[in-house]
Protein backbone atom coordinates (compact mmCIF):
# COMPACT_ATOMS: atom_id res chain seq x y z
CA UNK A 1 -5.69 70.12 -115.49
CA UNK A 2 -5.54 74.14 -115.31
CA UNK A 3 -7.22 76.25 -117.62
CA UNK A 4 -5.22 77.74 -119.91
CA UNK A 5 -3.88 81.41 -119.74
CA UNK A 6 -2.76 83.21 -122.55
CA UNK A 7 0.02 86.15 -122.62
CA UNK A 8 2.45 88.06 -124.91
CA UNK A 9 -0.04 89.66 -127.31
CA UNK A 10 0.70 93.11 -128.74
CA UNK A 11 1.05 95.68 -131.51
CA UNK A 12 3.24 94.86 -134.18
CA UNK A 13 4.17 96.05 -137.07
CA UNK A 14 3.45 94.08 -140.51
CA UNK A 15 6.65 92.08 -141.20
CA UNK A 16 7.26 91.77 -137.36
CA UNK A 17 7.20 89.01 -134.94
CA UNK A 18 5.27 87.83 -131.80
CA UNK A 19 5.50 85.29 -129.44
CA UNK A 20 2.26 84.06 -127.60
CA UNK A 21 2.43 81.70 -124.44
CA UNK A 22 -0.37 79.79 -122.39
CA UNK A 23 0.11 77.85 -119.38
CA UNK A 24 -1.57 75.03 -119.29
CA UNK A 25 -1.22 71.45 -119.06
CA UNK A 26 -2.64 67.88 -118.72
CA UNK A 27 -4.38 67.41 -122.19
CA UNK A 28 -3.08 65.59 -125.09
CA UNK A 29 -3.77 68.17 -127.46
CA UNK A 30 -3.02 71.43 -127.60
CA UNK A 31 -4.16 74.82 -129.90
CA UNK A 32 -4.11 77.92 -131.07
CA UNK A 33 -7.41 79.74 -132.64
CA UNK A 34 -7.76 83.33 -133.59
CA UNK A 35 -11.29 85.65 -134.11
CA UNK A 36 -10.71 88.40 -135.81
CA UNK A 37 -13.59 91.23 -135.04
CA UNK A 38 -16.62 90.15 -136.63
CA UNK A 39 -15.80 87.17 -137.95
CA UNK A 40 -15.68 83.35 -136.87
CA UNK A 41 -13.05 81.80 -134.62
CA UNK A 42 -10.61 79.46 -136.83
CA UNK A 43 -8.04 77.32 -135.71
CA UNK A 44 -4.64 78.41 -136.66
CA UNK A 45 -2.21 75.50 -134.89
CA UNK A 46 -2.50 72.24 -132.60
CA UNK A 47 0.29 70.20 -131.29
CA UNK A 48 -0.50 66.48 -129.85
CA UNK A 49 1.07 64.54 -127.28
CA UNK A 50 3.18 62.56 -130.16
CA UNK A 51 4.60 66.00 -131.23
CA UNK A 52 2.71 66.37 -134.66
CA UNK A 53 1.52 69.17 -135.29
CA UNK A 54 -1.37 70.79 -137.49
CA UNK A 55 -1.39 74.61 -139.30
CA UNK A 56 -4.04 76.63 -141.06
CA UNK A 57 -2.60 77.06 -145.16
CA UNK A 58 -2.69 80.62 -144.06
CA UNK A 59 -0.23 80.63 -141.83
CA UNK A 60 2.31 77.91 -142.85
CA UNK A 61 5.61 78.77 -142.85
CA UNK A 62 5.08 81.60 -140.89
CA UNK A 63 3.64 80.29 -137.10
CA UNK A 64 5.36 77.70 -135.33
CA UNK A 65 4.02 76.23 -132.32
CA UNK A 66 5.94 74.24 -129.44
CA UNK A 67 6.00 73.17 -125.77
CA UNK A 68 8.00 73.26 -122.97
CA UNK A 69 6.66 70.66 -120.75
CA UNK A 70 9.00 71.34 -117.86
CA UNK A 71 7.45 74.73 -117.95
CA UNK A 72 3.65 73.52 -118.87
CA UNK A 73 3.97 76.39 -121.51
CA UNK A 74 2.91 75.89 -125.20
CA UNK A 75 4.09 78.31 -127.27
CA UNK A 76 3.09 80.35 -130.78
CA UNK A 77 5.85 81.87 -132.64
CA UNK A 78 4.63 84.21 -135.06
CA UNK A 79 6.98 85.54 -137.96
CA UNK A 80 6.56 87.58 -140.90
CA UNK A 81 3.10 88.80 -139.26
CA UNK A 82 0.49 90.58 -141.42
CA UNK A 83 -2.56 93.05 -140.88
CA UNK A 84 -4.22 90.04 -141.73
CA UNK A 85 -3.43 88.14 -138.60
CA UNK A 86 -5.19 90.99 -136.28
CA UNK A 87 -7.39 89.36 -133.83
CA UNK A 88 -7.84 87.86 -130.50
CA UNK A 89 -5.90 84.57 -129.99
CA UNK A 90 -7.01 82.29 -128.04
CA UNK A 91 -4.98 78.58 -126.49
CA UNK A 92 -6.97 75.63 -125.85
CA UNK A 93 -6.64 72.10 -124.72
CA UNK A 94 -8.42 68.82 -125.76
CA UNK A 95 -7.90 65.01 -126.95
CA UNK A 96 -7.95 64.32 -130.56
CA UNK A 97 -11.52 63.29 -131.56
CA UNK A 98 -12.41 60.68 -134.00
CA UNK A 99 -13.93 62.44 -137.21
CA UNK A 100 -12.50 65.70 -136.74
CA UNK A 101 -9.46 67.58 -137.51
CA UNK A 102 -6.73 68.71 -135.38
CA UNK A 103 -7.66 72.16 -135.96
CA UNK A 104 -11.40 71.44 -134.85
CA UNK A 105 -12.62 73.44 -132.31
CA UNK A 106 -15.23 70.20 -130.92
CA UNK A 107 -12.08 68.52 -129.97
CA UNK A 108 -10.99 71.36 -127.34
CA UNK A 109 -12.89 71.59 -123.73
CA UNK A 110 -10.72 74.47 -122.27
CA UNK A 111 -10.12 77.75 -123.35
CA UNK A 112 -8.40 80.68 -121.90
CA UNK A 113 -9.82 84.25 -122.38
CA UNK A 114 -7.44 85.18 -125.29
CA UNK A 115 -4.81 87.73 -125.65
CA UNK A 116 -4.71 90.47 -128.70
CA UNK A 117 -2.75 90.67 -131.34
CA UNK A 118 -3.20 93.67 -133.61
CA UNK A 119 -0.79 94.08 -136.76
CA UNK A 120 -0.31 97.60 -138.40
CA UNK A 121 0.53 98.73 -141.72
């Protein structure tokens, strides 16, 4: 079980792309959260070991997460990025808890230390 390690954050431009990574492995659920300065950490995607996944309204459509378990890599695909999507993202890893939603930061235990993402006008 390794702790997650996030890459591949940036500047962008609004209307761009990104694509985050984290290596990490050996949970059976898997996440993406943002915090953008001065504000609260929200969870933006999860995937689960039976490949469903789980998006924040405000970013359907336009994230996409994934895994390569070959390469113990999950993956955020970011499209059609806004200013409003600046902040630090961060991967985690969990099990599903009973009670909460996939998008609940009480069922993640590891976190990596977040990579940037900053989008300009």
């Amino acid at each position: 079980q390794m702790q997650p390690v996030e890459s591949g954050g940036g500047s962008v431009q609004a209307g761009g792309s990104l694509t985050l990574s984290c290596a990490a492995s050996g949970f059976s659920l898997m996440g993406w959260f943002r915090q953008p300065l001065g504000k609260e950490r929200e969870g933006v995607a999860s995937l689960a070991g039976d490949g469903s996944t789980a998006y924040a309204d405000s970013v359907k459509g336009r994230f996409t997460i994934s895994q390569d378990i070959r390469e113990n890599t999950l993956y955020l695909e970011m499209n059609n990025l806004n200013v409003e999507d600046t902040a630090m993202y961060y991967c985690a890893t969990g099990f599903t808890r009973m009670g909460y939603g996939r998008l609940d930061e009480r069922n993640f235990q590891r976190w990596g230390q977040g990579t940037q993402v900053t989008v300009t006008s």
